[in-house]
Protein backbone atom coordinates (compact mmCIF):
# COMPACT_ATOMS: atom_id res chain seq x y z
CA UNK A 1 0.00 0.00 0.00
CA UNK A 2 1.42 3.00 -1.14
CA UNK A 3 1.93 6.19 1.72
CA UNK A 4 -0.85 8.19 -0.16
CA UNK A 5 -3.75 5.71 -0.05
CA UNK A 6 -2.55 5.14 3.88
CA UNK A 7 -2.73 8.80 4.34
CA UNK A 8 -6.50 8.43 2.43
CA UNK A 9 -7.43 5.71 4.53
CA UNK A 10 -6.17 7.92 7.76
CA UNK A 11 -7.98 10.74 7.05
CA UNK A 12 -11.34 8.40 6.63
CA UNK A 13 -11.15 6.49 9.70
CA UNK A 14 -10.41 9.80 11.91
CA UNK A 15 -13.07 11.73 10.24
CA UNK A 16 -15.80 11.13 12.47
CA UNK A 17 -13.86 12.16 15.37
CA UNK A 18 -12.80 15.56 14.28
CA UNK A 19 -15.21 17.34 15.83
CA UNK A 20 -13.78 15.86 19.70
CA UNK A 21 -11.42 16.36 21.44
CA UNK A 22 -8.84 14.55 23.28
CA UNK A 23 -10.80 14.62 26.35
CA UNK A 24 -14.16 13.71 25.44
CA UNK A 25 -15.32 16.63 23.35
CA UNK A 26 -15.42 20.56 23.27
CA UNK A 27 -16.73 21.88 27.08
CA UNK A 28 -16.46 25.08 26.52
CA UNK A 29 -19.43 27.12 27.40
CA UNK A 30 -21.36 29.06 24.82
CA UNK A 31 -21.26 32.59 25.18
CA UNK A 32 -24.85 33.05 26.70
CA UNK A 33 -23.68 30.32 29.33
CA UNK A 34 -20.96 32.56 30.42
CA UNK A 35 -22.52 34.10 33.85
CA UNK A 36 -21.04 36.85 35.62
CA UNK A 37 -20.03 36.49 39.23
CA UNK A 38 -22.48 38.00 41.68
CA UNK A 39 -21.07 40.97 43.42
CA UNK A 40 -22.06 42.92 46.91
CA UNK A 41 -20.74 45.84 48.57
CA UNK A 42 -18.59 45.81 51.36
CA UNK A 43 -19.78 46.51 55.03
CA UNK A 44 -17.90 49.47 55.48
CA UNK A 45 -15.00 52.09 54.48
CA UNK A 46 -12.36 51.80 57.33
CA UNK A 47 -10.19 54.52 54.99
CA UNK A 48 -9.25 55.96 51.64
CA UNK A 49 -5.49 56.59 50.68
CA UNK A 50 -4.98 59.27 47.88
CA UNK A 51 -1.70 59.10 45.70
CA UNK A 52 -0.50 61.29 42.82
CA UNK A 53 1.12 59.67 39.39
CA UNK A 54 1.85 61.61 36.00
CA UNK A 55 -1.18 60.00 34.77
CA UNK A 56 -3.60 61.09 37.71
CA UNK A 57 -4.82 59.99 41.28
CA UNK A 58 -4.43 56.63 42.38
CA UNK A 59 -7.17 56.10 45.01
CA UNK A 60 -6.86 53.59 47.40
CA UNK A 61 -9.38 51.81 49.71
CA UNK A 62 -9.93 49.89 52.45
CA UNK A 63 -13.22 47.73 53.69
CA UNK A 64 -14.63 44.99 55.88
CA UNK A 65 -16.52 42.75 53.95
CA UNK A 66 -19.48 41.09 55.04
CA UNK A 67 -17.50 37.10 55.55
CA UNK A 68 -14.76 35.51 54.68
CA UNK A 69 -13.80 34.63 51.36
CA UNK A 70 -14.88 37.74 49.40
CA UNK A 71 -12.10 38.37 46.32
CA UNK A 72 -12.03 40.58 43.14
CA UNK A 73 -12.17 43.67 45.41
CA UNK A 74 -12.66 46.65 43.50
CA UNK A 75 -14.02 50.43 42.92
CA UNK A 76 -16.92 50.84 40.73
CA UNK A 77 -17.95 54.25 39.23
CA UNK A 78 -21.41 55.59 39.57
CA UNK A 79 -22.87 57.18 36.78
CA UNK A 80 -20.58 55.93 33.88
CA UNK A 81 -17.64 58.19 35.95
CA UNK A 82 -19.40 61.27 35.34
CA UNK A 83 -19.25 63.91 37.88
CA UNK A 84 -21.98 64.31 40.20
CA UNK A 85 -24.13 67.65 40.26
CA UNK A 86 -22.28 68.58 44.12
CA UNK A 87 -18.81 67.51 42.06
CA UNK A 88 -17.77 64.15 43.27
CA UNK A 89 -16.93 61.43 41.85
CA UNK A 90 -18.97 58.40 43.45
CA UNK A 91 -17.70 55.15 43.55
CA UNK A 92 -19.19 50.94 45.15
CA UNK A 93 -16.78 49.31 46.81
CA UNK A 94 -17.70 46.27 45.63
CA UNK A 95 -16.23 42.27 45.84
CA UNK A 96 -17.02 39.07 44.42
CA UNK A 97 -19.26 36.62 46.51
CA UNK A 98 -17.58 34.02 47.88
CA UNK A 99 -19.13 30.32 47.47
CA UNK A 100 -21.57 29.60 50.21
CA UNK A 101 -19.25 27.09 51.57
CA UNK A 102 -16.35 29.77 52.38
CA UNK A 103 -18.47 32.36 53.77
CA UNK A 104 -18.09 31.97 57.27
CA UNK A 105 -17.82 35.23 59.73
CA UNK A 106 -14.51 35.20 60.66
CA UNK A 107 -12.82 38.55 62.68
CA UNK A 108 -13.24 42.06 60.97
CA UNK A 109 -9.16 42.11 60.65
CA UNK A 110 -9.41 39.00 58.31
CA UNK A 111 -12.05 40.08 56.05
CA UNK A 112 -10.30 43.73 55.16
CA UNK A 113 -10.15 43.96 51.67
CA UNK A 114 -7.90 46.17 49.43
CA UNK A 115 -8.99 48.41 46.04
CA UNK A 116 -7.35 50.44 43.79
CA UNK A 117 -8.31 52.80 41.16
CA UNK A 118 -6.93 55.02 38.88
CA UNK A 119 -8.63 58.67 38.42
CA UNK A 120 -7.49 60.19 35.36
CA UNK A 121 -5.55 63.54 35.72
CA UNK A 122 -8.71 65.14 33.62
CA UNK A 123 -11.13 64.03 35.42
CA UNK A 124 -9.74 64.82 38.93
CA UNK A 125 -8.73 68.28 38.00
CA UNK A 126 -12.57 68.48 37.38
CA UNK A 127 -13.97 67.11 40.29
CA UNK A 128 -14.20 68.53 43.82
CA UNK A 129 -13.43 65.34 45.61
CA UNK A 130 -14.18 61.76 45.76
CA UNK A 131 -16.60 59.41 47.84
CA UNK A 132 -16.60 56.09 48.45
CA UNK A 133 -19.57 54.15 49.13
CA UNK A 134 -20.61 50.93 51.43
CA UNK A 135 -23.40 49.02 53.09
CA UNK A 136 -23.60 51.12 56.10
CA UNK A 137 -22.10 54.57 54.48
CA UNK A 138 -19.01 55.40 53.22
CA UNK A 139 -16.25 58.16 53.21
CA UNK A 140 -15.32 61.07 51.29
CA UNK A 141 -12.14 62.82 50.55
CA UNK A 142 -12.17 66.44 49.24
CA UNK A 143 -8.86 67.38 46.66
């Protein structure tokens, strides 16, 4: 048998396997499967840190969250980022649920979480300060 017809005969036998994988076939979710984690506020602002870079403000705060096991801390803008009427910038300090599982109380000191967030030199020259925002409040820091 000649190394063409082998190759032909190959090609046939594998053919109705091309569409699986290695391991059993292709997992991967469709986009509409894809869910986004659910997402909560934290308990409360224990502080805000401001720092100046060429490119802006770096703000950085600090929260409790409600249990242990909270990650993907971050700061999320109200309003698209636009400036509020009084001229702060709002922001959620928000984290990532943690699974049910994980979510045990745990002391205040172990569930402080960490965000940063850069403020773009524009927009901070703009605004009159910045606020934070919790579950039970939040803080504020005036430029």
């Amino acid at each position: 048998m000649t190394v063409f017809v082998r190759l032909i005969l190959a090609v046939l036998l594998l053919a109705p396997f091309s569409a699986c994988s290695a391991f059993g076939g292709d997992d991967a979710p469709e986009p509409a499967d894809v869910v986004e984690p659910a997402v909560r506020p934290v308990e409360e602002i224990r502080g805000i840190e401001i720092g100046r870079t060429r490119d802006g403000i770096v703000v950085t705060a600090f929260g409790i969250a409600p249990t242990l096991g909270y990650a993907d801390p971050r700061l999320e803008a109200r309003r698209g980022g636009l400036i509020a009427e009084d001229g702060f910038l709002d922001f959620d300090f928000v984290a990532t649920l943690p699974d049910p599982a994980a979510a045990v109380a745990g002391d205040p000191a172990a569930r402080l979480l960490r965000a940063d967030r850069l403020i773009a030199i524009e927009a901070a020259r703009q605004a009159r300060g910045l606020r934070i925002h919790g579950v039970s409040g939040g803080r504020a820091v005036v430029f």
